[in-house]
C-alpha atoms as a PDB file:
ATOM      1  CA  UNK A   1       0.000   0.000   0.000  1.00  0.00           C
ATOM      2  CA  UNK A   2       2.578   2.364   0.848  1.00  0.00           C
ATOM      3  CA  UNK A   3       4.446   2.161  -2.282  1.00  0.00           C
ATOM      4  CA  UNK A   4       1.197   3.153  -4.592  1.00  0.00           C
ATOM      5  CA  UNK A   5       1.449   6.382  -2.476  1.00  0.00           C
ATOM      6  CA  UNK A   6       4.900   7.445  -4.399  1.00  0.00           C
ATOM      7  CA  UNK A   7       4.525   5.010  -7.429  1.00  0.00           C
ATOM      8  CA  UNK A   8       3.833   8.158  -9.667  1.00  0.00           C
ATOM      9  CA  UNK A   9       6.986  10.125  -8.315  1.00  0.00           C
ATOM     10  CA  UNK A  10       8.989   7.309  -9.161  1.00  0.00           C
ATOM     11  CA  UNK A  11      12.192   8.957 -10.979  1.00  0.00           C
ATOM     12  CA  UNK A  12      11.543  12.487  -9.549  1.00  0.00           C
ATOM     13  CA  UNK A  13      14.801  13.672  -7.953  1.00  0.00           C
ATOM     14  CA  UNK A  14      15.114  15.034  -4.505  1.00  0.00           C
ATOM     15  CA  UNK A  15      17.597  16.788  -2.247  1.00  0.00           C
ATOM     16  CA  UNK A  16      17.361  17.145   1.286  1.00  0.00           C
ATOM     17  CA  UNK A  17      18.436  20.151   3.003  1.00  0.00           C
ATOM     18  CA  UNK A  18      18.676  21.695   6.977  1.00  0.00           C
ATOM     19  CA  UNK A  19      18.535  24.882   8.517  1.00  0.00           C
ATOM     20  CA  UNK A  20      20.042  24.171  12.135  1.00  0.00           C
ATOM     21  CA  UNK A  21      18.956  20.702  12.224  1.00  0.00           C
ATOM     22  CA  UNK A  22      15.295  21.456  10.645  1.00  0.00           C
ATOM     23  CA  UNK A  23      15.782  18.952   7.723  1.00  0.00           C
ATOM     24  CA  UNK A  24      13.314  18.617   4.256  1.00  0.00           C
ATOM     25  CA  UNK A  25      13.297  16.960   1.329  1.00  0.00           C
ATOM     26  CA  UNK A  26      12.963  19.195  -1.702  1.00  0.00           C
ATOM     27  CA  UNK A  27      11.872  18.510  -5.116  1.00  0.00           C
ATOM     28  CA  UNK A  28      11.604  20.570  -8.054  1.00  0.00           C
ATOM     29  CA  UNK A  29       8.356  20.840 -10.176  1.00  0.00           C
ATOM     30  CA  UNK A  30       8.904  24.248 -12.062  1.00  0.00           C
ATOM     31  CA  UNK A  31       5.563  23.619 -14.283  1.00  0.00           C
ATOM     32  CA  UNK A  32       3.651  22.304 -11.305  1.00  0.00           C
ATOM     33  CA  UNK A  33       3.044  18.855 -12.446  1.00  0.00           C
ATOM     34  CA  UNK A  34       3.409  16.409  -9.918  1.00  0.00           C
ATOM     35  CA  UNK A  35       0.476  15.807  -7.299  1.00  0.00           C
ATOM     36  CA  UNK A  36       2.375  15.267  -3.643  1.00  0.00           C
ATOM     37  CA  UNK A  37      -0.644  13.927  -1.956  1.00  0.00           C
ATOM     38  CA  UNK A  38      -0.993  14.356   1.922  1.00  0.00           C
ATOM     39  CA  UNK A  39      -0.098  10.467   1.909  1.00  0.00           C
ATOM     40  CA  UNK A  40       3.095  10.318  -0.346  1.00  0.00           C
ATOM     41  CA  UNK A  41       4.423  13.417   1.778  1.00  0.00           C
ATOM     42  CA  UNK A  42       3.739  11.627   5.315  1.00  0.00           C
ATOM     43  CA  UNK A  43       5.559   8.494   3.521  1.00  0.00           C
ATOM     44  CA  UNK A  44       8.612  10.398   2.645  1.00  0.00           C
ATOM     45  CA  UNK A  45       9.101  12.526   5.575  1.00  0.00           C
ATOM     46  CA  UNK A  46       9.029   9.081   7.649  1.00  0.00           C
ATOM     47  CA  UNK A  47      12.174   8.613   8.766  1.00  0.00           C
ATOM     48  CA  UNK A  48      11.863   4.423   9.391  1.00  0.00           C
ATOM     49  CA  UNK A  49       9.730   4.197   5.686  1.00  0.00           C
ATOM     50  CA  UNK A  50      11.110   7.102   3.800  1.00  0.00           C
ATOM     51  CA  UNK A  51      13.914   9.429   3.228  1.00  0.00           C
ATOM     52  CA  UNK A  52      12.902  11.112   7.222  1.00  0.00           C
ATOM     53  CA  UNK A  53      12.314  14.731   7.443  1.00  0.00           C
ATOM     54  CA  UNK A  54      10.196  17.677   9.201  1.00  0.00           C
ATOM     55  CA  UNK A  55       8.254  18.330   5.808  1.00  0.00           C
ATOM     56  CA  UNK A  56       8.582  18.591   2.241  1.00  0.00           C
ATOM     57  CA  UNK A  57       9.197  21.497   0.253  1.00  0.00           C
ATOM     58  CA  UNK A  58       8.209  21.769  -3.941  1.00  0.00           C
ATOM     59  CA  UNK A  59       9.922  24.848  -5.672  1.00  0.00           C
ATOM     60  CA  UNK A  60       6.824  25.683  -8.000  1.00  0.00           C
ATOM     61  CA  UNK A  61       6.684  28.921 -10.465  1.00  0.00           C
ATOM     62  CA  UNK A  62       4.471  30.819  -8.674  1.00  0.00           C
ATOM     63  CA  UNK A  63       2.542  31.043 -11.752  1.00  0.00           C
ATOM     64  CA  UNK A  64       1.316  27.655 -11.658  1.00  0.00           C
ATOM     65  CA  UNK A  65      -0.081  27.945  -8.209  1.00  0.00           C
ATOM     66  CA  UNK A  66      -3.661  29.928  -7.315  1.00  0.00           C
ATOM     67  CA  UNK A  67      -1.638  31.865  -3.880  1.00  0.00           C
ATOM     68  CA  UNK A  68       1.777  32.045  -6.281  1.00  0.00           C
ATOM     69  CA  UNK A  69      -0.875  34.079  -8.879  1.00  0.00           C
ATOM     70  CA  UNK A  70      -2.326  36.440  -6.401  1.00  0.00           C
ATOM     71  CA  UNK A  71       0.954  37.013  -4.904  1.00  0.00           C
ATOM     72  CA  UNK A  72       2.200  37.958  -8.516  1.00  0.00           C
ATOM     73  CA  UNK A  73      -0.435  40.741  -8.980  1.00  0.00           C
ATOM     74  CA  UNK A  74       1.690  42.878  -6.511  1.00  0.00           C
ATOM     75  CA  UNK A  75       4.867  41.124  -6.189  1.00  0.00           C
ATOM     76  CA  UNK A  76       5.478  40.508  -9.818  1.00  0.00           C
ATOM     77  CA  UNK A  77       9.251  39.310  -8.753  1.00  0.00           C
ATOM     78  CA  UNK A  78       7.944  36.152  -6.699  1.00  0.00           C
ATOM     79  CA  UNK A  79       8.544  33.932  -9.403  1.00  0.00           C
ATOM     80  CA  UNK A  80       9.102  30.684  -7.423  1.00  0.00           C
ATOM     81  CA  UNK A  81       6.533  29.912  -4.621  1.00  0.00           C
ATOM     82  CA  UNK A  82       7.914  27.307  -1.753  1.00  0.00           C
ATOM     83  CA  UNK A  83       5.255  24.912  -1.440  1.00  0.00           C
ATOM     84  CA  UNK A  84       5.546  23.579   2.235  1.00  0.00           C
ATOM     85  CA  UNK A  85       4.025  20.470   3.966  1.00  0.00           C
ATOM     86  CA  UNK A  86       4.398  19.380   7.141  1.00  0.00           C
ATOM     87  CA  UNK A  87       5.737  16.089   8.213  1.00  0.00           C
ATOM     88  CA  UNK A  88       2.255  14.953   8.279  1.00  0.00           C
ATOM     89  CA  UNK A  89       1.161  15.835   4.627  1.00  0.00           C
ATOM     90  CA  UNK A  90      -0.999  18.668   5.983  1.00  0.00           C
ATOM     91  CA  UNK A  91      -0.250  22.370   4.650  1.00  0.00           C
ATOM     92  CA  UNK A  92       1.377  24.873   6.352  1.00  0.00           C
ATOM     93  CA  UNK A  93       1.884  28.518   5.907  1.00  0.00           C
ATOM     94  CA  UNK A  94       5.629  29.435   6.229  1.00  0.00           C
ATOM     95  CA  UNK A  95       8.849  27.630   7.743  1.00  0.00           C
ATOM     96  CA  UNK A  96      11.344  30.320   8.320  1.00  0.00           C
ATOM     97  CA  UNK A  97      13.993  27.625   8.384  1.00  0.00           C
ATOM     98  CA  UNK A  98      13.037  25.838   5.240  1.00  0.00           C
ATOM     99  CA  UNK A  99      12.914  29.640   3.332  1.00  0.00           C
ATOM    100  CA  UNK A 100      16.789  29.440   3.824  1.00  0.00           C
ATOM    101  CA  UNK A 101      17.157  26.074   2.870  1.00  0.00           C
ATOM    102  CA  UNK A 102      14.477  26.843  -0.280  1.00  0.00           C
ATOM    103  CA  UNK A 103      16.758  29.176  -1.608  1.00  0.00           C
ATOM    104  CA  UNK A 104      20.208  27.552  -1.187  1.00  0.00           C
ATOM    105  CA  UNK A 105      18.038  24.614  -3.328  1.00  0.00           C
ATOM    106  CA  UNK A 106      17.075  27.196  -6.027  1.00  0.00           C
ATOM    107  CA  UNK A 107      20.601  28.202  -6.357  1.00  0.00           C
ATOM    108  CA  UNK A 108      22.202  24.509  -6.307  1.00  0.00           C
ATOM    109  CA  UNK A 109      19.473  23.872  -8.771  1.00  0.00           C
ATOM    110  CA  UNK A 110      20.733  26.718 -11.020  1.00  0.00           C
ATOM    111  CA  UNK A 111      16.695  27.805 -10.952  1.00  0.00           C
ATOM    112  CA  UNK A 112      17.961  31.203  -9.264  1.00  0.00           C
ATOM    113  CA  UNK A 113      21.213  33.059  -9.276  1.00  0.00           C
ATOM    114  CA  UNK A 114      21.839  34.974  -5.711  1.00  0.00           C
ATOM    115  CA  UNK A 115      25.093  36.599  -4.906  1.00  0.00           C
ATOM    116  CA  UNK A 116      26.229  37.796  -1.395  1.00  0.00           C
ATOM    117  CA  UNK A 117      24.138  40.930  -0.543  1.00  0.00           C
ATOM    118  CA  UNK A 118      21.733  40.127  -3.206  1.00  0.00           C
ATOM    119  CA  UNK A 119      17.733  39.549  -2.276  1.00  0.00           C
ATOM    120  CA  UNK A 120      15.932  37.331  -3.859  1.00  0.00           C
ATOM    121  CA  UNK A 121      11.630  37.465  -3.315  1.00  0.00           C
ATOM    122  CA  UNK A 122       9.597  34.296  -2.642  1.00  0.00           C
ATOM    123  CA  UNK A 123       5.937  33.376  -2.687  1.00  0.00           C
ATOM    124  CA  UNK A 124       4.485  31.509   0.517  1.00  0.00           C
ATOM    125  CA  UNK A 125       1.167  30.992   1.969  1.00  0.00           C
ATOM    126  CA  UNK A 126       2.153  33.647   4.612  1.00  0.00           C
ATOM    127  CA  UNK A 127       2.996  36.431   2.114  1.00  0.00           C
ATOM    128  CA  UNK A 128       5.976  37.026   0.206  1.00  0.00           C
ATOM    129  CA  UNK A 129       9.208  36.939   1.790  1.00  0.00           C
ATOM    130  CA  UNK A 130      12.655  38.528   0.560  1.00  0.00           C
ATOM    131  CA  UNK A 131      15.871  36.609   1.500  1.00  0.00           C
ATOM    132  CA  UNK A 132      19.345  38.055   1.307  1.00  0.00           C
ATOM    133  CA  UNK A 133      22.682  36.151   0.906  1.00  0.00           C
ATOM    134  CA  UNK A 134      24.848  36.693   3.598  1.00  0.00           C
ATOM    135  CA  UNK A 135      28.532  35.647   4.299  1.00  0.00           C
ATOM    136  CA  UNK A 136      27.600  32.558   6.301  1.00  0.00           C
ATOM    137  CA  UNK A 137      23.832  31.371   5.228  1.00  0.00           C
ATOM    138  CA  UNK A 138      20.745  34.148   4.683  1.00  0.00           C
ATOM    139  CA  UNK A 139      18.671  36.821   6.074  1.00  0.00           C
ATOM    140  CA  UNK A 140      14.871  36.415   6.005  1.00  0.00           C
ATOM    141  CA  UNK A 141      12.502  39.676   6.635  1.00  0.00           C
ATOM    142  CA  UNK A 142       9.747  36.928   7.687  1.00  0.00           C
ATOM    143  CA  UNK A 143       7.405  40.075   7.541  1.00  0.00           C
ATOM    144  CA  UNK A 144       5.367  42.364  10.824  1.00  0.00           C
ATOM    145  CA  UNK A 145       4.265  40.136  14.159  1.00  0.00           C
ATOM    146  CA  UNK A 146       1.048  40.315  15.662  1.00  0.00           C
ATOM    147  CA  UNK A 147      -0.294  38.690  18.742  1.00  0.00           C
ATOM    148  CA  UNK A 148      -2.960  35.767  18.155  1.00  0.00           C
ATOM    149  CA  UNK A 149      -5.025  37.216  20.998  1.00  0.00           C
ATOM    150  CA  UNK A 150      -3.781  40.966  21.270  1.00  0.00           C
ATOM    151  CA  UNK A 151      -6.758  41.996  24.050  1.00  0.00           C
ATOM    152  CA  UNK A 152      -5.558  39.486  26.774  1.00  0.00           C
ATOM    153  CA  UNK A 153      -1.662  39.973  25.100  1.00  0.00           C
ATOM    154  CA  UNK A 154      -2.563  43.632  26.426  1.00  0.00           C
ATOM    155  CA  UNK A 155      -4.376  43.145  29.911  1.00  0.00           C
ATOM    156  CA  UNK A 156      -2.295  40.249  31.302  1.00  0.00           C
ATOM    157  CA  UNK A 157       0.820  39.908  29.046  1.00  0.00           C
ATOM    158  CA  UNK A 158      -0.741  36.165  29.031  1.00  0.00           C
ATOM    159  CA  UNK A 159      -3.442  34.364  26.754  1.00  0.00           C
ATOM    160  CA  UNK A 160      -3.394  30.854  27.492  1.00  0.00           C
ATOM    161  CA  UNK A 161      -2.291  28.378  29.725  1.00  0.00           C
ATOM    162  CA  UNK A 162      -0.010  25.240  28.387  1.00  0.00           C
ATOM    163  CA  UNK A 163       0.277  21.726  29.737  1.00  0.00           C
ATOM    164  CA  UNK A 164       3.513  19.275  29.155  1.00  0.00           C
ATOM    165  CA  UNK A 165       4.834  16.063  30.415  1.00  0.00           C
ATOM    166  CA  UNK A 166       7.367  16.896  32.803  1.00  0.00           C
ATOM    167  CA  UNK A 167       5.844  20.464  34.071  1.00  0.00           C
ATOM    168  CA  UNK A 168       4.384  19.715  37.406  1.00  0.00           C
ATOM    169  CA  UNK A 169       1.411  22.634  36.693  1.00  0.00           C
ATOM    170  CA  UNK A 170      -0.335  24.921  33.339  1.00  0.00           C
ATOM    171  CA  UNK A 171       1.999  27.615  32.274  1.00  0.00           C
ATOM    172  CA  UNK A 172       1.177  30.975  31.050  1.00  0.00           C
ATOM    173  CA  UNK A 173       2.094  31.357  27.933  1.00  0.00           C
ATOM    174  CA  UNK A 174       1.584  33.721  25.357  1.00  0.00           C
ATOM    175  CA  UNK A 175       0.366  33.045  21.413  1.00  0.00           C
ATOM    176  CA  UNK A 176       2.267  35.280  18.181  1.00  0.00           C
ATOM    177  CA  UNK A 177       1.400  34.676  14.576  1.00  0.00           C
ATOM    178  CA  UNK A 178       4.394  35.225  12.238  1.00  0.00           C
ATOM    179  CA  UNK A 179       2.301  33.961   9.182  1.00  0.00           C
ATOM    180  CA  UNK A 180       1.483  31.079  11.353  1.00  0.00           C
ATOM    181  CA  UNK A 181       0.379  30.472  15.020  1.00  0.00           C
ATOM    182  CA  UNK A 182       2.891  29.955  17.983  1.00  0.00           C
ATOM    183  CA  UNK A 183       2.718  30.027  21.783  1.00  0.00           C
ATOM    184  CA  UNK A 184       5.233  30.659  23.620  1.00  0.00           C
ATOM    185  CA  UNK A 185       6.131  29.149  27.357  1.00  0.00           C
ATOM    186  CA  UNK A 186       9.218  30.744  29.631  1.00  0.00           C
ATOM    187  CA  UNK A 187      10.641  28.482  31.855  1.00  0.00           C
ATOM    188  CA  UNK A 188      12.683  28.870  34.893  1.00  0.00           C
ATOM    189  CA  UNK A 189      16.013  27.136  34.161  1.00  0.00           C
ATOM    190  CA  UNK A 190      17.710  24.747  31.536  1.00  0.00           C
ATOM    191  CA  UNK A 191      16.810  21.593  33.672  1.00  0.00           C
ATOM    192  CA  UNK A 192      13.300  22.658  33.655  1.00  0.00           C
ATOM    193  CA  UNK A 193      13.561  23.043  29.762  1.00  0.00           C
ATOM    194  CA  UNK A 194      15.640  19.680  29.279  1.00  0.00           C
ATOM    195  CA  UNK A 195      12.777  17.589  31.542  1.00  0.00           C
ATOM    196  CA  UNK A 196      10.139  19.035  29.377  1.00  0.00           C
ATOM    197  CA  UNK A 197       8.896  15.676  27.453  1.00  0.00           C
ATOM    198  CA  UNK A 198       7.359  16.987  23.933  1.00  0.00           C
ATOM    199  CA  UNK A 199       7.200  13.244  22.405  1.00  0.00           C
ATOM    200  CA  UNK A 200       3.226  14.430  22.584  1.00  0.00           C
ATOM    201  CA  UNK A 201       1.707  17.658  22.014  1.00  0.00           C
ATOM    202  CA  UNK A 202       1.455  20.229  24.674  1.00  0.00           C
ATOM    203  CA  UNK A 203      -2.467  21.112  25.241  1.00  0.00           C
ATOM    204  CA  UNK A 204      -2.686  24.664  24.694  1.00  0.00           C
ATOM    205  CA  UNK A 205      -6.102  26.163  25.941  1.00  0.00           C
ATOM    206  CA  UNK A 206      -7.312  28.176  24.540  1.00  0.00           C
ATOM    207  CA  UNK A 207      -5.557  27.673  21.548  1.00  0.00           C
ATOM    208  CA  UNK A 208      -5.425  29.583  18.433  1.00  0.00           C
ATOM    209  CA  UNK A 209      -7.934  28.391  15.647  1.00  0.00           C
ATOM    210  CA  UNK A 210      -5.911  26.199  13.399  1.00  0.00           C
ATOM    211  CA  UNK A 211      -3.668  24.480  15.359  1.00  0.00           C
ATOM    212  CA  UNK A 212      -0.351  25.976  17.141  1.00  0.00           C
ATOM    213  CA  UNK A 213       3.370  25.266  17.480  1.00  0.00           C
ATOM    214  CA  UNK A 214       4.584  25.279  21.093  1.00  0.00           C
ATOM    215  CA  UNK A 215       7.950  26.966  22.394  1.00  0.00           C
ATOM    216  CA  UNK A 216       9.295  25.936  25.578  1.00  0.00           C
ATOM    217  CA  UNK A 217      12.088  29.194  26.250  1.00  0.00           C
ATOM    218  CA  UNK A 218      14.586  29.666  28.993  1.00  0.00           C
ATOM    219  CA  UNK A 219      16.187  33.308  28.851  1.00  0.00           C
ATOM    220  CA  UNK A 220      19.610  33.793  29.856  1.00  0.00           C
ATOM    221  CA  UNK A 221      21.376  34.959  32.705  1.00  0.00           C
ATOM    222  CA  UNK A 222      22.079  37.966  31.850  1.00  0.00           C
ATOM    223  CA  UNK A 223      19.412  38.031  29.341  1.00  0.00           C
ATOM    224  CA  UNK A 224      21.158  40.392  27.549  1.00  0.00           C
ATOM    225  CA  UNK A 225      24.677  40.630  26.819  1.00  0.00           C
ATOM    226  CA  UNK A 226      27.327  43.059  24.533  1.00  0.00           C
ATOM    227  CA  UNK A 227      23.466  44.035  22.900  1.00  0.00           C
ATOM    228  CA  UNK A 228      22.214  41.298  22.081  1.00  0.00           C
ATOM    229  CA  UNK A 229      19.129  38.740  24.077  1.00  0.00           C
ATOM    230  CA  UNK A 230      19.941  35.372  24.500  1.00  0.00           C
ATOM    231  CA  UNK A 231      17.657  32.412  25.130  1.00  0.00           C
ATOM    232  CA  UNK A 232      17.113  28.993  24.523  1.00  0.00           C
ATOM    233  CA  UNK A 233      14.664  27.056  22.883  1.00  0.00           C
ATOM    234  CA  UNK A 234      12.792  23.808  22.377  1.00  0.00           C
ATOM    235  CA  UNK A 235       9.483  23.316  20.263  1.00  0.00           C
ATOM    236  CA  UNK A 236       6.750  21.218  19.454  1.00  0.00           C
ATOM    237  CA  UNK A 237       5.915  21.728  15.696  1.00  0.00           C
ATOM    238  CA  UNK A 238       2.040  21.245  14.981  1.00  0.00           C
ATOM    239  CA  UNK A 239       1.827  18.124  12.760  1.00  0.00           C
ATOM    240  CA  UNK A 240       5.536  17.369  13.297  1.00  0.00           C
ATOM    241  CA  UNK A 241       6.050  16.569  16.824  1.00  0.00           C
ATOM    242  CA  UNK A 242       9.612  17.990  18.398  1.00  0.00           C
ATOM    243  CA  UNK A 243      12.077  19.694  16.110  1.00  0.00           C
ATOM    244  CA  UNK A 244      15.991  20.520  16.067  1.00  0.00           C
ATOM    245  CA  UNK A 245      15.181  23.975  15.371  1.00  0.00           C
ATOM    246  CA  UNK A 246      11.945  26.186  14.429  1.00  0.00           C
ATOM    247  CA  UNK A 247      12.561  29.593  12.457  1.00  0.00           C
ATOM    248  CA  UNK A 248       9.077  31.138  12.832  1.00  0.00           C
ATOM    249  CA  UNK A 249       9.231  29.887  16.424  1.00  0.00           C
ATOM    250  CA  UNK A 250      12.661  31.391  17.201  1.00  0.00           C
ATOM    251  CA  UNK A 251      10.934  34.817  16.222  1.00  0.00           C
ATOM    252  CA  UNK A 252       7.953  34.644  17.940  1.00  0.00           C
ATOM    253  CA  UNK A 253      10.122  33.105  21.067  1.00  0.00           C
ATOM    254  CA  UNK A 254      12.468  36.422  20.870  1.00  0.00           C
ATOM    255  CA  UNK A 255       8.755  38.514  20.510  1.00  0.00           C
ATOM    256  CA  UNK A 256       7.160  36.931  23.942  1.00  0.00           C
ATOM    257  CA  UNK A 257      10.276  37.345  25.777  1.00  0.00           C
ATOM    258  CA  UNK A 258      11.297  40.984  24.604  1.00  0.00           C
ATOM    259  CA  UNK A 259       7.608  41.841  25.740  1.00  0.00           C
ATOM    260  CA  UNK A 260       7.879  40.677  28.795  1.00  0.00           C
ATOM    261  CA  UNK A 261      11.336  42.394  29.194  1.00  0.00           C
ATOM    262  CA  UNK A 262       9.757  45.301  28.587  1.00  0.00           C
ATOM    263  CA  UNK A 263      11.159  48.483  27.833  1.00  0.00           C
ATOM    264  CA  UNK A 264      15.022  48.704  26.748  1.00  0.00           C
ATOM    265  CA  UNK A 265      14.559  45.066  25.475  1.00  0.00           C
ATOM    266  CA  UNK A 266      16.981  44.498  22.521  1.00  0.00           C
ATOM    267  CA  UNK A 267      15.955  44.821  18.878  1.00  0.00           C
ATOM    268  CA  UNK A 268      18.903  41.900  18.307  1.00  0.00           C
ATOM    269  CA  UNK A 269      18.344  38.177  19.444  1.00  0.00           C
ATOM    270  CA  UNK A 270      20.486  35.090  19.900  1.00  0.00           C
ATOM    271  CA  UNK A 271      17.733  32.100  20.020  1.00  0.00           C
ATOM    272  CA  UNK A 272      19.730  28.383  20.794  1.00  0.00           C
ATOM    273  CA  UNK A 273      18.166  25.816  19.918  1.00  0.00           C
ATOM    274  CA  UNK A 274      19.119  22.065  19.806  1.00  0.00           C
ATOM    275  CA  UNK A 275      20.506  22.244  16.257  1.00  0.00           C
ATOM    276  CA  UNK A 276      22.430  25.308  16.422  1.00  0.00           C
ATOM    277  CA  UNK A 277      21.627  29.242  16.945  1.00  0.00           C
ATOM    278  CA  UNK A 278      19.730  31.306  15.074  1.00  0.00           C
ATOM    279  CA  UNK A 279      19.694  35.322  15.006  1.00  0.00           C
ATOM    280  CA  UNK A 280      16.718  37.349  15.009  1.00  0.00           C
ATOM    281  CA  UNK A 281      16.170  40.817  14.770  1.00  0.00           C
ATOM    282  CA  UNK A 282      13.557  43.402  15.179  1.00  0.00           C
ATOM    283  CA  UNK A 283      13.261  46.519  12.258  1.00  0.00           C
ATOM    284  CA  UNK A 284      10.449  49.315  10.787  1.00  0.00           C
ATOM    285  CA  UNK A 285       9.186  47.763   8.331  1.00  0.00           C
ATOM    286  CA  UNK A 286       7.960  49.906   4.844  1.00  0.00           C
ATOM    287  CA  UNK A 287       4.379  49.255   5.859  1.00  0.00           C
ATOM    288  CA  UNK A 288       4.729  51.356   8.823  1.00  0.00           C
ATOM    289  CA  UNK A 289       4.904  48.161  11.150  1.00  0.00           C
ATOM    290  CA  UNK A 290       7.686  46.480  12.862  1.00  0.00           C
ATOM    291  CA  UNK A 291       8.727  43.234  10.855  1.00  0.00           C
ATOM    292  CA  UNK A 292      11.260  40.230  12.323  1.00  0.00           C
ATOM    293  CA  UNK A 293      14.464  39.580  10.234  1.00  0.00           C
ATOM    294  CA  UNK A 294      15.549  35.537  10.885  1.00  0.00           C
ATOM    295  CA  UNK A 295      18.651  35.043   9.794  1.00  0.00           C
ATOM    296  CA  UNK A 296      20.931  31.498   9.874  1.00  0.00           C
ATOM    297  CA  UNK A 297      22.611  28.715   7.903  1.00  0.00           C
ATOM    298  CA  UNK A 298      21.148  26.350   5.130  1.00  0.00           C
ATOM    299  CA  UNK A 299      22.861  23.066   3.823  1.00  0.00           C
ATOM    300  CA  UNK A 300      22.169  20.960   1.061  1.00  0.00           C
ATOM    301  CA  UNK A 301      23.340  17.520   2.431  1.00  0.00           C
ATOM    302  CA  UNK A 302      22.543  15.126  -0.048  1.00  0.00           C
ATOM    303  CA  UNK A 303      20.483  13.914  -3.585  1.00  0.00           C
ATOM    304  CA  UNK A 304      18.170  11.031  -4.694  1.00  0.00           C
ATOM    305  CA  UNK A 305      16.047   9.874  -6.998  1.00  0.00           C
ATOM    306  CA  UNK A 306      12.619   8.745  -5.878  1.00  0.00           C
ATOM    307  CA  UNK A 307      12.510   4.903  -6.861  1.00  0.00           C
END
């Protein structure tokens, strides 16, 4: 049964990438051709069955795709759209991890050209996003945050409460949509944050329509240091189960924590996370609001071809 899932990908080539330990396989389908059902995705992200990842990404023209077309009515530049799925087949809206490793696949694919301080623009369902080539991986303006629940955000600093194996009581915690939905948890102390078992999904209440990814933060002591915040991270990815690393989550991790700083809080963020560290800072963005710039490694590690 499980081989009719990918019979009709057989010969498509892959490569599979990381951004600090968040891995994906990635396939090319300029002309959108191929159908990655929910099933064949789930079957290639396994990492016992298939080739093991945290989701699959498809570089698609933009063109091709009904969000890549709307995008293209204002951003006529977006020409390829990364077309992300979780580990479980289902959709999701932006990985601010796999937008690095996207790109360094467009450019080892020769389907972009990108030099160092060069941008390049990319469709997703969150919006378009601009990445820049740095000297040691790329820069991501992942676009303005918002708070899920901005009236209780406001009146308590708090909008839900989060349950874990491992944490004795509910912890406060406080939900940030950078495209897509996160809630944020600060813990005490590393041991508290290493004894935190996320083998099942925290229960979130309330929790944000669609589903939410769960951050489990310890800041530093001193927080903040020569300018920059420092704090450490773990994460429960909605319909991926624990991760080595979480872009969007490392932003909205360094947005609950600077708010609870309050003011004098650094615009400039160190977020560690089991598969490396991260940097995210905080800018005006053209639009009047203030947008999050990720910024981090990608790798290409290896290439197949789907048999």
């Amino acid at each position: 049964m499980t081989e009719d899932f990918l019979s009709d990908l057989a010969g498509l080539r892959f490569s599979k990438g990381h951004g600090t330990g968040n891995d994906f396989v990635l396939v090319a389908d300029p002309a959108g051709v191929h159908e990655i059902t929910p099933e064949a995705t789930a079957l290639l992200c396994d990492r016992h069955l298939g080739i093991g990842a945290d989701g699959l990404i498809r570089a698609v023209r933009s063109q091709e795709l009904p969000e890549g077309r709307h995008l293209l009515l204002t951003h006529p530049e977006a020409e390829w759209f990364m077309d992300y799925r979780n580990a479980d087949g289902s959709v999701s809206e932006m990985c601010g991890n796999g937008v690095r490793v996207f790109v360094a696949f467009l450019l080892r694919e020769r389907l972009a050209s990108l030099e160092e301080g060069q941008a390049l623009t990319i469709g997703t369902r969150a919006g378009v996003k601009v990445v820049v080539r740095t000297g040691n991986g790329y820069a991501v303006d992942m676009g303005p945050w918002e708070f899920i629940f901005p009236e209780h955000a406001a009146a308590k600093g708090t909008d839900s409460l989060v349950e874990a194996g491992g944490l004795e009581v509910a912890r406060p915690a406080l939900s940030v949509s950078m495209g897509n939905p996160h809630t944020v948890v600060a813990l005490a102390h590393d041991a508290e944050l290493a004894g935190t078992d996320l083998h099942h999904a925290p229960a979130v209440d309330p929790a944000p329509a669609h589903g939410t990814n769960v951050e489990f933060v310890v800041p530093a002591e001193p927080l903040v240091q020569d300018g920059t915040g420092n704090i450490s991270m773990r994460v429960h990815e909605r319909g991926v189960g624990e991760t080595q690393s979480c872009g969007t989550g490392a932003c909205a991790a360094a947005v609950a924590i600077r708010y609870w700083a309050g003011e004098g809080a650094p615009d400039s963020w160190s977020v560690h996370v089991p598969g490396g560290t991260v940097g995210v800072r905080f800018f005006p963005g053209v639009d009047g609001r203030e947008h999050v710039e990720l910024s981090g490694p990608a790798r290409i590690v290896a290439d197949g071809v789907l048999a």
